[in-house]
PDB file of N, CA and C in Angstrom:
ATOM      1  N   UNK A   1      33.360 137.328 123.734  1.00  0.00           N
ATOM      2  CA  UNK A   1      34.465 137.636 122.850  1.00  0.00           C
ATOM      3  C   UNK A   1      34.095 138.833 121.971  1.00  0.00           C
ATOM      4  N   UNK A   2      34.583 139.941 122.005  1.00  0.00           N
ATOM      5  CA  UNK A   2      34.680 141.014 121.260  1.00  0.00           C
ATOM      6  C   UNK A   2      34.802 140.630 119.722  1.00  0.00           C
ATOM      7  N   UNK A   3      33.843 141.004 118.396  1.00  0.00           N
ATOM      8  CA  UNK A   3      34.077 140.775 117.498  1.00  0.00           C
ATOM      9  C   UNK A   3      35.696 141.764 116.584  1.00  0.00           C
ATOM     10  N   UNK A   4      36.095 141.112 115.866  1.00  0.00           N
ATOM     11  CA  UNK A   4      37.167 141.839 115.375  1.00  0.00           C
ATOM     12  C   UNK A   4      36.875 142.799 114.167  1.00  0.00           C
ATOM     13  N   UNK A   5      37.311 144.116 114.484  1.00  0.00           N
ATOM     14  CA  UNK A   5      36.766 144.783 112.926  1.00  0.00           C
ATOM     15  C   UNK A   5      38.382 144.580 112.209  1.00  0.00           C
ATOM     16  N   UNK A   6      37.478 145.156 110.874  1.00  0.00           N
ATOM     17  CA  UNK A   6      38.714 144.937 109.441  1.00  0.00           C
ATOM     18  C   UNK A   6      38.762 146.119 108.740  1.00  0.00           C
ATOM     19  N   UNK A   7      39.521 146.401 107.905  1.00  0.00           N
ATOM     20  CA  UNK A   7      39.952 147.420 107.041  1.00  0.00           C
ATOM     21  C   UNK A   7      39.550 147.177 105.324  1.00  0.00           C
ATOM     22  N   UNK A   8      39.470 145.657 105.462  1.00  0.00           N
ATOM     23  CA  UNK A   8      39.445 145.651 103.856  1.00  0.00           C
ATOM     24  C   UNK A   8      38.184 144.249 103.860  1.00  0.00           C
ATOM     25  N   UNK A   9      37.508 143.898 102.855  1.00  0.00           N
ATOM     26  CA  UNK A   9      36.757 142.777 102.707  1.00  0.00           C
ATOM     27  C   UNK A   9      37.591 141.531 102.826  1.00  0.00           C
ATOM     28  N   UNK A  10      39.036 141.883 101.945  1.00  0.00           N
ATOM     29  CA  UNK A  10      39.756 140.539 101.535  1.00  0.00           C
ATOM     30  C   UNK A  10      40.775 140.346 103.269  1.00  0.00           C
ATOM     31  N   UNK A  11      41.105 141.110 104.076  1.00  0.00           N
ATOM     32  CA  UNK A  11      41.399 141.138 105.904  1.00  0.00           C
ATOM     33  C   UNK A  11      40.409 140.486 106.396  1.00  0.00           C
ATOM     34  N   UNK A  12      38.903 140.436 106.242  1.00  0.00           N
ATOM     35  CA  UNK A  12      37.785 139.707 106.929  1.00  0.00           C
ATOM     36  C   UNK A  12      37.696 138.635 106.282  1.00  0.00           C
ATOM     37  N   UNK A  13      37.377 138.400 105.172  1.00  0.00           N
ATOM     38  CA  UNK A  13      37.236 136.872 104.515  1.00  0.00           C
ATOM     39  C   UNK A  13      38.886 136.310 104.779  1.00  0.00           C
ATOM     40  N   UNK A  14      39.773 136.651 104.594  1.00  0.00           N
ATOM     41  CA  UNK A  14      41.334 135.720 105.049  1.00  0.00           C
ATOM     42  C   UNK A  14      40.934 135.614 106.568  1.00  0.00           C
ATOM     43  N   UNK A  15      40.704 136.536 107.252  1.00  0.00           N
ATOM     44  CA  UNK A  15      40.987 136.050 108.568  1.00  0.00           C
ATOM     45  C   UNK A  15      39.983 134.837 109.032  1.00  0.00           C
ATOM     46  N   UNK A  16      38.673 134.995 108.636  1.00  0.00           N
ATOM     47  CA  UNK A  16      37.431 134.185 109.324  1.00  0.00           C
ATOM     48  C   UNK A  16      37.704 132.753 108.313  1.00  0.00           C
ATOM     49  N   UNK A  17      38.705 132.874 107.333  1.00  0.00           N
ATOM     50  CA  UNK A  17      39.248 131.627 107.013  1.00  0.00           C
ATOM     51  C   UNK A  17      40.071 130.523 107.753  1.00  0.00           C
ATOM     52  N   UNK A  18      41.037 131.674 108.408  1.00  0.00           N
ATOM     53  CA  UNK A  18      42.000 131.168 109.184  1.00  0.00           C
ATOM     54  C   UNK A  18      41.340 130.446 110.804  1.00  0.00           C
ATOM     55  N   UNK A  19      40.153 131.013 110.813  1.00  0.00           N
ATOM     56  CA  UNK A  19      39.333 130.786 112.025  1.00  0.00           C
ATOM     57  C   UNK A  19      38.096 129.735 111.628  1.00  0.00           C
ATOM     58  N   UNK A  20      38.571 129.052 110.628  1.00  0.00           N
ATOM     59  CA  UNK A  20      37.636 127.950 110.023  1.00  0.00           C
ATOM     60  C   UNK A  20      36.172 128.055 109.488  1.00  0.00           C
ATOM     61  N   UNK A  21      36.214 129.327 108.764  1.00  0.00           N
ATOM     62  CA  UNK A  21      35.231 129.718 107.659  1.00  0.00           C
ATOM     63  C   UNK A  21      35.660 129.511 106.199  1.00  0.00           C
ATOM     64  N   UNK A  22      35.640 128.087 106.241  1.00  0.00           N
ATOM     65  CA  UNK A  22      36.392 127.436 104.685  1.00  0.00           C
ATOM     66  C   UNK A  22      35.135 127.753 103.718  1.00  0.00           C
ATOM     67  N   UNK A  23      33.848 127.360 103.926  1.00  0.00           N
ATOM     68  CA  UNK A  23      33.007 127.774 102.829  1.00  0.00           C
ATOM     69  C   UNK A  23      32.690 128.942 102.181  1.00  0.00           C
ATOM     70  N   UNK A  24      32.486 129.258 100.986  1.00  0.00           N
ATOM     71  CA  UNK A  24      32.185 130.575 100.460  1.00  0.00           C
ATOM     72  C   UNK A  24      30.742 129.743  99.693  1.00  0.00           C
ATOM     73  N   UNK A  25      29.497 130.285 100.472  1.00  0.00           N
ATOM     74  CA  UNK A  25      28.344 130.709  99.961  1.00  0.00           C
ATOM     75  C   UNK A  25      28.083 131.862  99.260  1.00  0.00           C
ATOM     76  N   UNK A  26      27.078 131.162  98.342  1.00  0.00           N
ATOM     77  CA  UNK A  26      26.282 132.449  97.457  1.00  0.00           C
ATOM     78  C   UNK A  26      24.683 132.407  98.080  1.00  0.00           C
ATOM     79  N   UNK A  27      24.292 133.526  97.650  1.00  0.00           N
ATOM     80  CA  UNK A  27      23.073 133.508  97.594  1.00  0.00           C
ATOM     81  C   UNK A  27      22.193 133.317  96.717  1.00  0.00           C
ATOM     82  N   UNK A  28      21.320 132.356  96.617  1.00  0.00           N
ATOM     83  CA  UNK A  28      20.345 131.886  95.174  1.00  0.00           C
ATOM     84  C   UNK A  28      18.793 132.357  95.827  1.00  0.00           C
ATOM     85  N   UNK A  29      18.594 133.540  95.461  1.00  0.00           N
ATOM     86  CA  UNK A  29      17.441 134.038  95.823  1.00  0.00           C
ATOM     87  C   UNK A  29      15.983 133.451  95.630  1.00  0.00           C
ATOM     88  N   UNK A  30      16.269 132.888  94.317  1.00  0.00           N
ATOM     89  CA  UNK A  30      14.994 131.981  93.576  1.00  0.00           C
ATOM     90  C   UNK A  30      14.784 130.928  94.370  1.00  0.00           C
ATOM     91  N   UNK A  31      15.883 130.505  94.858  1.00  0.00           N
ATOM     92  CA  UNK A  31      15.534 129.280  95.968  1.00  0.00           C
ATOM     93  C   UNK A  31      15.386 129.324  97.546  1.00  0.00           C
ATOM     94  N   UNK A  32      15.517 130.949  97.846  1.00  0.00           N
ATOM     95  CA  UNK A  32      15.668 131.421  98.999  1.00  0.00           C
ATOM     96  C   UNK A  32      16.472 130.791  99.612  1.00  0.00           C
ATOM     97  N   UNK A  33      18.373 130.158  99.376  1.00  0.00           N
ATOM     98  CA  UNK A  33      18.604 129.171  99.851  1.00  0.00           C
ATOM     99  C   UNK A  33      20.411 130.630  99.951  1.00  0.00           C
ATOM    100  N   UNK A  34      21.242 129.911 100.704  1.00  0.00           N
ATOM    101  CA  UNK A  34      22.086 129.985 101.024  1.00  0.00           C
ATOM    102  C   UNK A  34      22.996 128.758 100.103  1.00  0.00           C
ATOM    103  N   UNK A  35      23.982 128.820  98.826  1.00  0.00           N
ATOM    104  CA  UNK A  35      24.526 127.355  98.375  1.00  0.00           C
ATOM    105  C   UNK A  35      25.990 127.391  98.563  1.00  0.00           C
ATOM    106  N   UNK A  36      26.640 126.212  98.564  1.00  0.00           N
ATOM    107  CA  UNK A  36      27.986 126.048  98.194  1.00  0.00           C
ATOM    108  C   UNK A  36      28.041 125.613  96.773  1.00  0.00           C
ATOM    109  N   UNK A  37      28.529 125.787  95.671  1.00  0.00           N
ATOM    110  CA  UNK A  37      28.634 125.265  94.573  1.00  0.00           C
ATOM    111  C   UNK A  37      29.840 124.134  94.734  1.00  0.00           C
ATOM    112  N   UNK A  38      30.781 124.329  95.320  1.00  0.00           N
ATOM    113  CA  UNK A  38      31.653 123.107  95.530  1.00  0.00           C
ATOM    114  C   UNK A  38      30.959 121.849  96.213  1.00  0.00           C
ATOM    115  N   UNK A  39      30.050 122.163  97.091  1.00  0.00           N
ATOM    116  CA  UNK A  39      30.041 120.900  97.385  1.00  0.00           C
ATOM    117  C   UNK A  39      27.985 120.575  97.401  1.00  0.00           C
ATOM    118  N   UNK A  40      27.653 121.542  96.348  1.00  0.00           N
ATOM    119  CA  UNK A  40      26.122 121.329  96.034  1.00  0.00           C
ATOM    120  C   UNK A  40      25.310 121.468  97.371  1.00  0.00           C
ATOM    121  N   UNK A  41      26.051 122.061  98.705  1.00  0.00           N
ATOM    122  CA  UNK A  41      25.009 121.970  99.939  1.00  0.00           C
ATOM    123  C   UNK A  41      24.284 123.509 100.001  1.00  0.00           C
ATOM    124  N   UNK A  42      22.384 123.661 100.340  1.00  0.00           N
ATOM    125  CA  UNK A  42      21.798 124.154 100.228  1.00  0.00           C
ATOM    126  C   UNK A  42      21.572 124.274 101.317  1.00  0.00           C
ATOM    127  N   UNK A  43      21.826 125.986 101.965  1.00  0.00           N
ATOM    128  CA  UNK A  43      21.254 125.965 103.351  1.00  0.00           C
ATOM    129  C   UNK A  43      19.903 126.903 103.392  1.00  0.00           C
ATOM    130  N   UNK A  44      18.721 126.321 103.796  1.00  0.00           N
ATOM    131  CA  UNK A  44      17.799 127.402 103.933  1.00  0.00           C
ATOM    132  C   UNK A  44      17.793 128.222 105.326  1.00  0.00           C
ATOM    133  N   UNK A  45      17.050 129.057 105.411  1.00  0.00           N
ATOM    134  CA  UNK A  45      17.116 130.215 106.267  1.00  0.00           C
ATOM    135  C   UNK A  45      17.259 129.235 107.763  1.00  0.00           C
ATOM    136  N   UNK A  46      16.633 128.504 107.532  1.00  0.00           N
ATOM    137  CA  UNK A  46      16.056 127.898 109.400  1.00  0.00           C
ATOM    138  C   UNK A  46      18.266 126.950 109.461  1.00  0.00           C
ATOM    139  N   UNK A  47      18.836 126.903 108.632  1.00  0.00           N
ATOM    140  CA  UNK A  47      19.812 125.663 108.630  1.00  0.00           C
ATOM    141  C   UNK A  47      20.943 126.782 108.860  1.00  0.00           C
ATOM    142  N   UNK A  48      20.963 127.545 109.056  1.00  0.00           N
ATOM    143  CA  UNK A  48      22.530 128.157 109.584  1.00  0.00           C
ATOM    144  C   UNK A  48      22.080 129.588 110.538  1.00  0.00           C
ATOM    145  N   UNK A  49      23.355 129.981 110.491  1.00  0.00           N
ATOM    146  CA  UNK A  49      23.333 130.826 112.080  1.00  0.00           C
ATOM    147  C   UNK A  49      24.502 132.066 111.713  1.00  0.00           C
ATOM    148  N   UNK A  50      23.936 133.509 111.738  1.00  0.00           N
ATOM    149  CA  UNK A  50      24.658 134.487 111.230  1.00  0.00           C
ATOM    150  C   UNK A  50      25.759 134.832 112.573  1.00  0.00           C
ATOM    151  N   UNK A  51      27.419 134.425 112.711  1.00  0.00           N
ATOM    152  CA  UNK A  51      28.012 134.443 113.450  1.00  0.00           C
ATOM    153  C   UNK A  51      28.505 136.003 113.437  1.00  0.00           C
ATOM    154  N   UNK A  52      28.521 136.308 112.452  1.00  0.00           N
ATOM    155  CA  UNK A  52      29.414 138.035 112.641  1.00  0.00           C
ATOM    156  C   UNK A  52      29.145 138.219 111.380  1.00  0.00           C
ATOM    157  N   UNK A  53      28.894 139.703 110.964  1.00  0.00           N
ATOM    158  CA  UNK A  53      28.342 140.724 110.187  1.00  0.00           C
ATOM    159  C   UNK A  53      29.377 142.076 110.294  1.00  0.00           C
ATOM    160  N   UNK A  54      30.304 141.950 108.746  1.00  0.00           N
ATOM    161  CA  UNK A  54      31.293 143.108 108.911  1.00  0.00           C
ATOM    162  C   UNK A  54      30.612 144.200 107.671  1.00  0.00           C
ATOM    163  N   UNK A  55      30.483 145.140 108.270  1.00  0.00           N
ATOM    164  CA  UNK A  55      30.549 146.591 106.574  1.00  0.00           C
ATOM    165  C   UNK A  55      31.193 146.698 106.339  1.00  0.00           C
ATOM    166  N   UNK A  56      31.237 147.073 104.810  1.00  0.00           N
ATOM    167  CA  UNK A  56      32.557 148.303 104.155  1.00  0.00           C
ATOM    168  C   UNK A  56      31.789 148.988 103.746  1.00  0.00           C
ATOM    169  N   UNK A  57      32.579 150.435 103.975  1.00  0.00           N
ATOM    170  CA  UNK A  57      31.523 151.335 103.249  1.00  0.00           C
ATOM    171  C   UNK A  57      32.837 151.343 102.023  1.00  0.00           C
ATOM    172  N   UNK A  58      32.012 151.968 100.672  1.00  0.00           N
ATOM    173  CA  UNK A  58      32.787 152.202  99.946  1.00  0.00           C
ATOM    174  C   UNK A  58      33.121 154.133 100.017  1.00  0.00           C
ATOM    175  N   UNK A  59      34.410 154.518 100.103  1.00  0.00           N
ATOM    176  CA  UNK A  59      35.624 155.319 100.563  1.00  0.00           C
ATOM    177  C   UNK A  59      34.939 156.455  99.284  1.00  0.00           C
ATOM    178  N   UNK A  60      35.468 155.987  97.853  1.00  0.00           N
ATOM    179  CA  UNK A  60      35.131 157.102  96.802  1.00  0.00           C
ATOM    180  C   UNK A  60      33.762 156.615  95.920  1.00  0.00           C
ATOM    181  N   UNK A  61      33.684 155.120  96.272  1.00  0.00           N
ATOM    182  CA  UNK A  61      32.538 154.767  95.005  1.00  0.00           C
ATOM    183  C   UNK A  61      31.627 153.943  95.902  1.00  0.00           C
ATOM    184  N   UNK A  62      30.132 154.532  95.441  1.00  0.00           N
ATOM    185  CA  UNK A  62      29.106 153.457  96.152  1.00  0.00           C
ATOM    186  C   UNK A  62      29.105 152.193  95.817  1.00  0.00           C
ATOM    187  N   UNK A  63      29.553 152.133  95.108  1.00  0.00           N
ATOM    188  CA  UNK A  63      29.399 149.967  94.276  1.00  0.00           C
ATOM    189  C   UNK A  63      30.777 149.145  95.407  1.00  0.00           C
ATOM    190  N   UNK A  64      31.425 149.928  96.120  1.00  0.00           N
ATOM    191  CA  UNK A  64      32.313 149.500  97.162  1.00  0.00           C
ATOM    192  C   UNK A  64      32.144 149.386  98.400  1.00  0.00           C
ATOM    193  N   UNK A  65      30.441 149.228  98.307  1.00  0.00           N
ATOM    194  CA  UNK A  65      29.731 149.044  99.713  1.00  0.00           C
ATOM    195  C   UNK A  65      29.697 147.517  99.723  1.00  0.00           C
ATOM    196  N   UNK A  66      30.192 147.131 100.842  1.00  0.00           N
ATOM    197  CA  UNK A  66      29.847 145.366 100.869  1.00  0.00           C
ATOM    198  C   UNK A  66      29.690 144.774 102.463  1.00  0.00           C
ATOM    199  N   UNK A  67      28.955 143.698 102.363  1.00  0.00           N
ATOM    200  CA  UNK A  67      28.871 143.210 103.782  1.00  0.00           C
ATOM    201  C   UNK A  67      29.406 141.942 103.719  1.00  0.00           C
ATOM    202  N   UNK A  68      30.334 141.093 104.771  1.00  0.00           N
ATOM    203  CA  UNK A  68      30.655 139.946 104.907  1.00  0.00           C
ATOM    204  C   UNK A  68      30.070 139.184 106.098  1.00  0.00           C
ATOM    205  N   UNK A  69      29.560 138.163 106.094  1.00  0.00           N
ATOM    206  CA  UNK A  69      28.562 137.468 106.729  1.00  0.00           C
ATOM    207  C   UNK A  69      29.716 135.948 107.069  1.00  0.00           C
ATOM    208  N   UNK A  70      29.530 135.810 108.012  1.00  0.00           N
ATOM    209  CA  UNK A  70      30.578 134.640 109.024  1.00  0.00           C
ATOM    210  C   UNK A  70      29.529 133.774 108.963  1.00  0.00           C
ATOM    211  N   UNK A  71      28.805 132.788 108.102  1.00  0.00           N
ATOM    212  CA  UNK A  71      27.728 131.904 108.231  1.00  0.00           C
ATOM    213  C   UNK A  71      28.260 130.517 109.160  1.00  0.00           C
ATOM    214  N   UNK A  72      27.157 129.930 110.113  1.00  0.00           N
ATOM    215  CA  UNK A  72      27.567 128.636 110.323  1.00  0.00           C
ATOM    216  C   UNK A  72      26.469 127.561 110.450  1.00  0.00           C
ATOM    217  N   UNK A  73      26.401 126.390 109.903  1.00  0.00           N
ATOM    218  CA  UNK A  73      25.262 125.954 110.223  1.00  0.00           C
ATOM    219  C   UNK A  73      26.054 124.368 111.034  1.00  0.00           C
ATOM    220  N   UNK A  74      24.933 123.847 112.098  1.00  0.00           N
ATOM    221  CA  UNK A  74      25.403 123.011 113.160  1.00  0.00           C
ATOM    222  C   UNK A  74      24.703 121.672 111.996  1.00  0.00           C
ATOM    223  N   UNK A  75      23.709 121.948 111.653  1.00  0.00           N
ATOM    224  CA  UNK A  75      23.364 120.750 110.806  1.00  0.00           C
ATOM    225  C   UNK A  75      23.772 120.435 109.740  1.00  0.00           C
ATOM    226  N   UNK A  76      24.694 121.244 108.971  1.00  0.00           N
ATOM    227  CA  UNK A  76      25.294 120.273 108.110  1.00  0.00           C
ATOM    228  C   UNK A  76      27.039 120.535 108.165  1.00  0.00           C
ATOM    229  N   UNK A  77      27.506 121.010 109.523  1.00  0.00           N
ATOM    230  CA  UNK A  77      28.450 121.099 110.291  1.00  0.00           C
ATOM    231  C   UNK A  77      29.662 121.644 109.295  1.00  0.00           C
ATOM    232  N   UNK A  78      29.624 123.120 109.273  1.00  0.00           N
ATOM    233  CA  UNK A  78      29.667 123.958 107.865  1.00  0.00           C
ATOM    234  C   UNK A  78      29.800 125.265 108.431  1.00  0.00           C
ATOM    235  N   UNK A  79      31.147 125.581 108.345  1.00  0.00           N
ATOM    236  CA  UNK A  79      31.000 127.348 108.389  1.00  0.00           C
ATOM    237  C   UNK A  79      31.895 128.285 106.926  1.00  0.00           C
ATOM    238  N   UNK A  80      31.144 128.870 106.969  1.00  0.00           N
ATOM    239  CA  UNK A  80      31.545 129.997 106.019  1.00  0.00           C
ATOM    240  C   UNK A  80      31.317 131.219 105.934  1.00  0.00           C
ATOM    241  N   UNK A  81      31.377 131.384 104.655  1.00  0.00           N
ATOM    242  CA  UNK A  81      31.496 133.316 104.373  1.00  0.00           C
ATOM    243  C   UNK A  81      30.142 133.710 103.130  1.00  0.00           C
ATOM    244  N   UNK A  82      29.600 134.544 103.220  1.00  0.00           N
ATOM    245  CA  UNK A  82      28.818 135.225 102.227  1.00  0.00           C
ATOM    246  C   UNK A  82      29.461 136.686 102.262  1.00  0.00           C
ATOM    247  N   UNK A  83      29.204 137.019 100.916  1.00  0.00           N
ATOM    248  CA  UNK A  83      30.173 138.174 100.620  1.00  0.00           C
ATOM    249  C   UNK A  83      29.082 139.148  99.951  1.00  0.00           C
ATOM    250  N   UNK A  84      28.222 140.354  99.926  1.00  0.00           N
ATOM    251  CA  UNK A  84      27.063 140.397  99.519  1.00  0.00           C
ATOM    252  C   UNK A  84      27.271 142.212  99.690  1.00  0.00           C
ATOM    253  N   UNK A  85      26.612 142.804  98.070  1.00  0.00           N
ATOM    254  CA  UNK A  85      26.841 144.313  98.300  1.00  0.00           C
ATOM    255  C   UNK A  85      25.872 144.625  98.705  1.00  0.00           C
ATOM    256  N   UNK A  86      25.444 145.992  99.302  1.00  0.00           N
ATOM    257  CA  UNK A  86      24.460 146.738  99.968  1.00  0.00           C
ATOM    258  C   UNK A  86      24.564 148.000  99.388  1.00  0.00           C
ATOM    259  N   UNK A  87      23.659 148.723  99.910  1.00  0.00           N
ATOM    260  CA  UNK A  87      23.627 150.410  99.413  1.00  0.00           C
ATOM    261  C   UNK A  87      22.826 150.323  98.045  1.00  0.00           C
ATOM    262  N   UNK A  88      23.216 151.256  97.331  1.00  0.00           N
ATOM    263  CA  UNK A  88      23.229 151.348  95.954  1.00  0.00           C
ATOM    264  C   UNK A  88      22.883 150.314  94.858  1.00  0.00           C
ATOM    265  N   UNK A  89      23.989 148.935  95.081  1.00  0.00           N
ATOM    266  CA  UNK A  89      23.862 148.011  94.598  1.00  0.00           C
ATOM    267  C   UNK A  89      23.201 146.336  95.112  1.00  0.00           C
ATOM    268  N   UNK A  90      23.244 146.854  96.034  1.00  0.00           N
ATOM    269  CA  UNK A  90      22.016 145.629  96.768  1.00  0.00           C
ATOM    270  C   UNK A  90      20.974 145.360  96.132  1.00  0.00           C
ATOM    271  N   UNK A  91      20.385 143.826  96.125  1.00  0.00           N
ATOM    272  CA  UNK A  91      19.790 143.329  95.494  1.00  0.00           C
ATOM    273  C   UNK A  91      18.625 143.495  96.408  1.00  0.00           C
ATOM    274  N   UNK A  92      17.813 144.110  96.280  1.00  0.00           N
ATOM    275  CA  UNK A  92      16.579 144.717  96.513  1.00  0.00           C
ATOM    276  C   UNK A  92      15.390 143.349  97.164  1.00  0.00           C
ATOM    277  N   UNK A  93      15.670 142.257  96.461  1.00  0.00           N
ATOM    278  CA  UNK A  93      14.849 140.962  96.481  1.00  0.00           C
ATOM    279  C   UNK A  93      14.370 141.086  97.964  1.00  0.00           C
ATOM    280  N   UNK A  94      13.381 140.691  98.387  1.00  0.00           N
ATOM    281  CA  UNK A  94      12.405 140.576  99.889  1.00  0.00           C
ATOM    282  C   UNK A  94      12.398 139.277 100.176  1.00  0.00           C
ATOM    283  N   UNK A  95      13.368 138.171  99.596  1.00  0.00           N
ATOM    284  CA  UNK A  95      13.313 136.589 100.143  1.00  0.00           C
ATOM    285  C   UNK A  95      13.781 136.551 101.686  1.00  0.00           C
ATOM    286  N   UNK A  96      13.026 135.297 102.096  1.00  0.00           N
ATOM    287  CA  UNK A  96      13.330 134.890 103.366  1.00  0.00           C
ATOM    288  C   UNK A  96      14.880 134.927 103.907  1.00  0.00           C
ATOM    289  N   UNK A  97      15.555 134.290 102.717  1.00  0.00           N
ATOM    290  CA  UNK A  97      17.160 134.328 102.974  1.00  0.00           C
ATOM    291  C   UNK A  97      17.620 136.112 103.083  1.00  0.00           C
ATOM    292  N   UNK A  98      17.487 136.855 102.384  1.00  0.00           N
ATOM    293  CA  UNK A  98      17.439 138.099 102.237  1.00  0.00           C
ATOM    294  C   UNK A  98      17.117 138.684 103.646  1.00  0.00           C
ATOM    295  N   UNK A  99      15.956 138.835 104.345  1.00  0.00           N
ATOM    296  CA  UNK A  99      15.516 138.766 105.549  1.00  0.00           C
ATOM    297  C   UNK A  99      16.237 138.347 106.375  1.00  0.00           C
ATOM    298  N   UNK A 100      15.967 137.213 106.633  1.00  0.00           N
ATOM    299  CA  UNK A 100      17.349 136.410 107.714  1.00  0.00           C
ATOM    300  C   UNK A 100      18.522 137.014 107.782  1.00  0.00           C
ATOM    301  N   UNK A 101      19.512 137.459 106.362  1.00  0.00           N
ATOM    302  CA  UNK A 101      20.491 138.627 106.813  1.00  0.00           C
ATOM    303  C   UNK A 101      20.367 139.715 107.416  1.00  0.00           C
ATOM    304  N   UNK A 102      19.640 140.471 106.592  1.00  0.00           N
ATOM    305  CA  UNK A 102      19.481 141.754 107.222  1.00  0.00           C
ATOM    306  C   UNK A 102      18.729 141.637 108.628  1.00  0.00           C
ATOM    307  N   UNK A 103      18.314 140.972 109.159  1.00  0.00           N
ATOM    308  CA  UNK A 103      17.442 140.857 110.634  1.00  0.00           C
ATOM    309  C   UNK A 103      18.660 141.009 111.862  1.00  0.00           C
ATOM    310  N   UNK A 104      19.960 140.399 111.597  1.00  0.00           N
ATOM    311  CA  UNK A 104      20.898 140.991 111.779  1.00  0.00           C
ATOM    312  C   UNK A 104      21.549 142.027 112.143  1.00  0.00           C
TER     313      UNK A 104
END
């Protein structure tokens, strides 16, 4: 299956919603963990699976660089979205979770 590109961040996160990416993860670097705050689940690097990886570049401003990450993990039967800037404003951190994206 051909991945689908997008035009905007908020076109990729609606659509990979509609395609049953209900979770929105953050990244908690200190814990090298992947979290949901709604529902307190902690995924570490080995517990999910990077399904699709979209860019934006930002058009007039570097802080409008962003990547959206299609996360899924089979073990705690869970897919979602990480929403995470790059370039300029990327968080520099060298954690395992950090890694695991970008290896990507």
């Amino acid at each position: 299956m051909k991945q689908k590109s997008y035009d905007t961040v908020s076109e990729a996160t609606n659509d990979l919603l509609q395609r049953g990416y209900t979770t929105n993860f953050s990244l908690m670097n200190e814990k090298e963990c992947l979290v949901c705050h709604k529902t307190s689940v902690h995924l570490s690097p080995d517990d999910f699976e990077i399904d699709e990886i979209h860019r934006f570049e930002g058009m007039t401003d570097p802080g409008d660089e962003m990547i959206v990450y299609a996360i899924s993990s089979a073990k705690y039967n869970m897919k979602g979205v990480v929403v995470n800037a790059y370039g300029m404003y990327a968080d520099n951190n060298t954690s395992a979770i950090v890694k695991k994206l970008n290896r990507r």
